[in-house]
PDB file of N, CA and C in Angstrom:
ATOM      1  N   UNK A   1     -75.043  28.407 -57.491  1.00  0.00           N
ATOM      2  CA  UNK A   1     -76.081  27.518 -57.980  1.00  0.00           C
ATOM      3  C   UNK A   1     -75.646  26.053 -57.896  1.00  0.00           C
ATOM      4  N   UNK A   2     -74.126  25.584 -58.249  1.00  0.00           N
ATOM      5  CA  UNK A   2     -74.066  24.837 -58.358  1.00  0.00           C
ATOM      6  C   UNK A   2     -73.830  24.089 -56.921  1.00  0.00           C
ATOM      7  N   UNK A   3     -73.166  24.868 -56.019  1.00  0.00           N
ATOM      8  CA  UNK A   3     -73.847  24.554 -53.892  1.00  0.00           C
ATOM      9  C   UNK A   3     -74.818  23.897 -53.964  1.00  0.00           C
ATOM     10  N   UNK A   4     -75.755  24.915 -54.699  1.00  0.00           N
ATOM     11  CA  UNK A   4     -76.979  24.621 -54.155  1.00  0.00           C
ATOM     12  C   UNK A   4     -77.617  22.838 -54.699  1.00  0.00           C
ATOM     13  N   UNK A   5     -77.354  22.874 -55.790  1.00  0.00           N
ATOM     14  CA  UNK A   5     -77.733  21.741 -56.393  1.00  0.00           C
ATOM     15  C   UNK A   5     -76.804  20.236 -55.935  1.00  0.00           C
ATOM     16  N   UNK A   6     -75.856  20.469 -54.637  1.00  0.00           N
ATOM     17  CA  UNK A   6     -74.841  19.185 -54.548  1.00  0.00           C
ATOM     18  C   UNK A   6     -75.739  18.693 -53.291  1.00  0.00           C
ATOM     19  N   UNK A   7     -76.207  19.844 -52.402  1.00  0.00           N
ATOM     20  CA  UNK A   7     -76.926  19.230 -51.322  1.00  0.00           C
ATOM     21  C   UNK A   7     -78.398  18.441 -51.511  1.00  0.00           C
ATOM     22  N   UNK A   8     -78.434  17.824 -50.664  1.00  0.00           N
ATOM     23  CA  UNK A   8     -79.148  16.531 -50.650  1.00  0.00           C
ATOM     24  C   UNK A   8     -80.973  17.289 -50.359  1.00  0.00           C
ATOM     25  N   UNK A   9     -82.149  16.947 -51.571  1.00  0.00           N
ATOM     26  CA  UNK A   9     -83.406  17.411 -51.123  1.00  0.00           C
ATOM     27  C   UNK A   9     -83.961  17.595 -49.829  1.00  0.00           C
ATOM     28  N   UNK A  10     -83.602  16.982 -49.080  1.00  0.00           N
ATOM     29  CA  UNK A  10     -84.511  16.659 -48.039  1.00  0.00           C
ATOM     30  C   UNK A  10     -83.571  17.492 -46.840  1.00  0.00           C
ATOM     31  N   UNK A  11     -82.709  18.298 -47.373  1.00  0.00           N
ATOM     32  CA  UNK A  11     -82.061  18.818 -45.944  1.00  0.00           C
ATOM     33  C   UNK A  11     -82.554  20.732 -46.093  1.00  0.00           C
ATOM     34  N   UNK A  12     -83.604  20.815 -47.116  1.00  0.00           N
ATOM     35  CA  UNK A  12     -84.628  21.728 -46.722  1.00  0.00           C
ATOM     36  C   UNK A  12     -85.467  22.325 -45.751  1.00  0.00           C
ATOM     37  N   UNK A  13     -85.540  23.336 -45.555  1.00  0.00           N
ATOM     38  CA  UNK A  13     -86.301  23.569 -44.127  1.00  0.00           C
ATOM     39  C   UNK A  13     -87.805  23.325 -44.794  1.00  0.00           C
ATOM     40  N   UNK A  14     -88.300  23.752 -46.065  1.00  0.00           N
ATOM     41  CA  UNK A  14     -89.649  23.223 -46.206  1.00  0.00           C
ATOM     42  C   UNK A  14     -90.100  21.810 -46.269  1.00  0.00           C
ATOM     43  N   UNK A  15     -88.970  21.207 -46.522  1.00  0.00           N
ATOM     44  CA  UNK A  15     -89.605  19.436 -46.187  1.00  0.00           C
ATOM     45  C   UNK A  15     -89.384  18.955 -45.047  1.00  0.00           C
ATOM     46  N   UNK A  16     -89.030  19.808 -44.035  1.00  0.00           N
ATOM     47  CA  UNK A  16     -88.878  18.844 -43.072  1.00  0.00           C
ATOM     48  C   UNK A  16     -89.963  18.979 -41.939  1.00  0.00           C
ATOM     49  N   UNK A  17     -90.684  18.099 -41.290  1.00  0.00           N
ATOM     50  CA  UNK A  17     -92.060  17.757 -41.031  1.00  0.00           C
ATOM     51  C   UNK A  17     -91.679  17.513 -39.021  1.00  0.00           C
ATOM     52  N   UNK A  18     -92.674  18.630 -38.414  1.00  0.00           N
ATOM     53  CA  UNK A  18     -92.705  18.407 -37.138  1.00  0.00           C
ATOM     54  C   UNK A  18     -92.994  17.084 -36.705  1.00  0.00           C
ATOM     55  N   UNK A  19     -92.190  16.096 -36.006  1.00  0.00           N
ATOM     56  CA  UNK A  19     -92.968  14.773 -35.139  1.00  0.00           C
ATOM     57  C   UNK A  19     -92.435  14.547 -34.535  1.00  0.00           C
ATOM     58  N   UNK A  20     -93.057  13.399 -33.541  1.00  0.00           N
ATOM     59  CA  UNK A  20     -93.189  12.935 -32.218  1.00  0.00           C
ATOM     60  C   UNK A  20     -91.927  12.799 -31.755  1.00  0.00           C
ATOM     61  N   UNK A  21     -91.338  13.079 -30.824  1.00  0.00           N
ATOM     62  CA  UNK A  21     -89.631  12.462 -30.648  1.00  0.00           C
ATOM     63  C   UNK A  21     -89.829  11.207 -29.974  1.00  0.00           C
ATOM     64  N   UNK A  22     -90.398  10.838 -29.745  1.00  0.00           N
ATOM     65  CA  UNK A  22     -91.096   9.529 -28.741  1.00  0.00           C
ATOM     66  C   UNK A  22     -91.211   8.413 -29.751  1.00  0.00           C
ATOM     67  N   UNK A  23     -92.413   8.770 -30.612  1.00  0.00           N
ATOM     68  CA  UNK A  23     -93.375   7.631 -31.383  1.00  0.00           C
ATOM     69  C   UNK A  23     -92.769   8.059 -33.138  1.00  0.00           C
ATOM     70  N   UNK A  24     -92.372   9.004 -33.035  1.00  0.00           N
ATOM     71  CA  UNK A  24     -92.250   9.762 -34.404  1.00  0.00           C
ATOM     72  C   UNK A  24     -93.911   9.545 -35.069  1.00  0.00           C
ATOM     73  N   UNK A  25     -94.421   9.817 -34.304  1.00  0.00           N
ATOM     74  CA  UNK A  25     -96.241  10.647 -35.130  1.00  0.00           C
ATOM     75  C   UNK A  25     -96.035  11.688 -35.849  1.00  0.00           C
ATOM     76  N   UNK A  26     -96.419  12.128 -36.679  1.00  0.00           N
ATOM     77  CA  UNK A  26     -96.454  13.497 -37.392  1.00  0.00           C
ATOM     78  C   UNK A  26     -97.555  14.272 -36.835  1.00  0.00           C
ATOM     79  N   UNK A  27     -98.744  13.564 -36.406  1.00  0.00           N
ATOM     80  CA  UNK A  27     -99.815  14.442 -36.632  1.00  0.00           C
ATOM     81  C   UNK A  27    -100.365  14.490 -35.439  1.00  0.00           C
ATOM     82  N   UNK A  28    -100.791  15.852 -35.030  1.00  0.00           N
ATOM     83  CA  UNK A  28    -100.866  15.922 -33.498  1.00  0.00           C
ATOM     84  C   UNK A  28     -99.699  16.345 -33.100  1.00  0.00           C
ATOM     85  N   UNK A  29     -99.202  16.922 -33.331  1.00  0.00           N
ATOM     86  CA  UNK A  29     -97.470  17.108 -32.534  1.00  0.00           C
ATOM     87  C   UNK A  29     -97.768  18.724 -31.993  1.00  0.00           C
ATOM     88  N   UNK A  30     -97.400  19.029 -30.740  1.00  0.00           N
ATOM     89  CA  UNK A  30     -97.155  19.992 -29.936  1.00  0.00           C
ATOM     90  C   UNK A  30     -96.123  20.358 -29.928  1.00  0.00           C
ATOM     91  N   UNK A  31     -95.932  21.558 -30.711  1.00  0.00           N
ATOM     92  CA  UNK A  31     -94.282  22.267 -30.870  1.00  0.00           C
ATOM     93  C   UNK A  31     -93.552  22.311 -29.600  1.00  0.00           C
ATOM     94  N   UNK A  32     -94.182  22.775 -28.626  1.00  0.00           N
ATOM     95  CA  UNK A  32     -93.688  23.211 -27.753  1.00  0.00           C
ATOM     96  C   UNK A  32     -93.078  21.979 -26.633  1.00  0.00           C
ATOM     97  N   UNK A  33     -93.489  21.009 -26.642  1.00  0.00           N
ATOM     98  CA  UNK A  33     -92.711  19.843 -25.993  1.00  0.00           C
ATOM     99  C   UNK A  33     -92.045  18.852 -27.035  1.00  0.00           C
ATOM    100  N   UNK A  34     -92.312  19.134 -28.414  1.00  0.00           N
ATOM    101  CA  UNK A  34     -91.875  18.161 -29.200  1.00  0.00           C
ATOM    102  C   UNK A  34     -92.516  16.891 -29.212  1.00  0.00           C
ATOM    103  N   UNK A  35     -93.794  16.364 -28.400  1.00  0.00           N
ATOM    104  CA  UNK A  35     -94.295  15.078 -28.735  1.00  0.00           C
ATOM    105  C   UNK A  35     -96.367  15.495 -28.964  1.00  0.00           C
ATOM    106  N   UNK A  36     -96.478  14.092 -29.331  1.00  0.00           N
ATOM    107  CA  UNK A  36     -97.736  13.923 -30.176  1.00  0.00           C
ATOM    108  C   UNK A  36     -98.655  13.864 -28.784  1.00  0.00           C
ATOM    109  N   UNK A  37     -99.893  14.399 -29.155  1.00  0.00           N
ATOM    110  CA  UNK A  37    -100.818  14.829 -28.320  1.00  0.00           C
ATOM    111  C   UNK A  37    -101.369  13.683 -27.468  1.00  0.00           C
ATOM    112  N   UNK A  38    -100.992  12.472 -28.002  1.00  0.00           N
ATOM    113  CA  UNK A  38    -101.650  10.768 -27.249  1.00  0.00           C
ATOM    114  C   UNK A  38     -99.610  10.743 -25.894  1.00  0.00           C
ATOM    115  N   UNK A  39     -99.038  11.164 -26.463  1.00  0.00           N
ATOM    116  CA  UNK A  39     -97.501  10.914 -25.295  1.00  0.00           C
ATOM    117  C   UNK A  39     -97.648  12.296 -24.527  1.00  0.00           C
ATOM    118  N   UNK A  40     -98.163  13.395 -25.014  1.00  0.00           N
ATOM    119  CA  UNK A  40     -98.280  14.123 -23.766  1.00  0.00           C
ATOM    120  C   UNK A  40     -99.554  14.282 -22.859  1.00  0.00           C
ATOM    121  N   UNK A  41    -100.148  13.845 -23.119  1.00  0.00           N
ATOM    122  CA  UNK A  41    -101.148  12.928 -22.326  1.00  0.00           C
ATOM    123  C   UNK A  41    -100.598  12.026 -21.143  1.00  0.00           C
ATOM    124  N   UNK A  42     -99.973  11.237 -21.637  1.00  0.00           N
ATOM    125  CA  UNK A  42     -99.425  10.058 -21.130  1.00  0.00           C
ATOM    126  C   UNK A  42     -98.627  10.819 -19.609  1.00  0.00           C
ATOM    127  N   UNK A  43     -97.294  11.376 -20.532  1.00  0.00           N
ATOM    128  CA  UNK A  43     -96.583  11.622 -19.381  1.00  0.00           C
ATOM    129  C   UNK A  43     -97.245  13.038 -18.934  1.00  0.00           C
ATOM    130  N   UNK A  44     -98.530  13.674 -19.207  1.00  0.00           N
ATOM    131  CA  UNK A  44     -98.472  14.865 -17.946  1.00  0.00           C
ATOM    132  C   UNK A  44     -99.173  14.215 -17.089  1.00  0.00           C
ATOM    133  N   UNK A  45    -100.000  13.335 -17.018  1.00  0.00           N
ATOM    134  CA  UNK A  45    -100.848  12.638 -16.160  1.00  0.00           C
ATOM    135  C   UNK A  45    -100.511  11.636 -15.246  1.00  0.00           C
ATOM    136  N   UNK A  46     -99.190  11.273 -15.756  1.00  0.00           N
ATOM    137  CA  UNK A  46     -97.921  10.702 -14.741  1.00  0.00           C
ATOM    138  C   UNK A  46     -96.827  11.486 -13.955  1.00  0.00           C
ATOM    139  N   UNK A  47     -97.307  12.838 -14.612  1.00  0.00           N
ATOM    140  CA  UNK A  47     -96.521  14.117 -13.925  1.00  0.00           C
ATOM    141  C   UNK A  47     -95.220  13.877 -14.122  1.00  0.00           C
ATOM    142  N   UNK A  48     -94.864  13.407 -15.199  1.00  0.00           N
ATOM    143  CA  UNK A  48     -93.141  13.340 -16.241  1.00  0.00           C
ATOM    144  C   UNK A  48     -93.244  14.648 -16.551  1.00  0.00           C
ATOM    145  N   UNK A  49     -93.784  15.817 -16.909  1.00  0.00           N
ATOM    146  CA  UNK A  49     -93.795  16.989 -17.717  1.00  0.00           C
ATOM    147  C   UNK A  49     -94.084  17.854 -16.670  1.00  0.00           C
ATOM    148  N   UNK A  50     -92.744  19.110 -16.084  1.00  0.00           N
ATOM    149  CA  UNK A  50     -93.386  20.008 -15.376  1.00  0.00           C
ATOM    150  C   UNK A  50     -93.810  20.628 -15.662  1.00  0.00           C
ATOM    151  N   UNK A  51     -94.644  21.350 -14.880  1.00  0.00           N
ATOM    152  CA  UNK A  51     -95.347  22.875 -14.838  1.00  0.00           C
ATOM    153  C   UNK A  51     -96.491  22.575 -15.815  1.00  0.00           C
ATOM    154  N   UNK A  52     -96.867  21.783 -16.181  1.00  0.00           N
ATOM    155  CA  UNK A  52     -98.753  20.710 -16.896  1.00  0.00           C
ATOM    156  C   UNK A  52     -99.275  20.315 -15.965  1.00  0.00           C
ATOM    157  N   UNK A  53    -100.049  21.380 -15.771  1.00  0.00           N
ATOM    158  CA  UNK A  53    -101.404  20.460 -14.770  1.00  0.00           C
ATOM    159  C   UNK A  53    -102.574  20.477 -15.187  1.00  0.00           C
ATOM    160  N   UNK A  54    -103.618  19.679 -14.843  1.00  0.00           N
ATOM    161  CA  UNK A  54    -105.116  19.695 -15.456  1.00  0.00           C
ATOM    162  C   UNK A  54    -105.487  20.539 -15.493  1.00  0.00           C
ATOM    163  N   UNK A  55    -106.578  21.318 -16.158  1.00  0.00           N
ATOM    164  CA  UNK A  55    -106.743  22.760 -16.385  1.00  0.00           C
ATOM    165  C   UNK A  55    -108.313  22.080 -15.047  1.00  0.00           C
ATOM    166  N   UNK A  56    -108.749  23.316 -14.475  1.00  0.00           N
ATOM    167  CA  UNK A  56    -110.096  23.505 -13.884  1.00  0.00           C
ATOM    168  C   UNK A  56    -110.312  24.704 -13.698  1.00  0.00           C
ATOM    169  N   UNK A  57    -111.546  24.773 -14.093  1.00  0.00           N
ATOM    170  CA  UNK A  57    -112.365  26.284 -13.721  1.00  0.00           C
ATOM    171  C   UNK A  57    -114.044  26.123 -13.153  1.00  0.00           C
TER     172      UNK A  57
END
């Protein structure tokens, strides 16, 4: 108990908050590349991000 109480709040897995690695956005963030939905925009349309291409049907 007393471990538990020396470490620091915020090194919790429930407080710690998905964001942007780019912009650090929180909101909008795509797990799967790690950035916010306005930077992967950016770079798939500059074709920085493989294997993202425009969807068409």
């Amino acid at each position: 108990q007393t471990k538990l109480n020396d470490l620091p709040r915020d090194s919790a897995n429930v407080r710690v908050r998905n964001r942007c690695e780019l912009t650090g956005r929180s909101r909008g963030t795509y797990r799967k590349f790690g950035l916010s939905r306005i930077k992967l925009r950016e770079l798939s349309m500059a074709g920085l991000l493989p294997g993202v291409v425009k969807s068409s049907w």
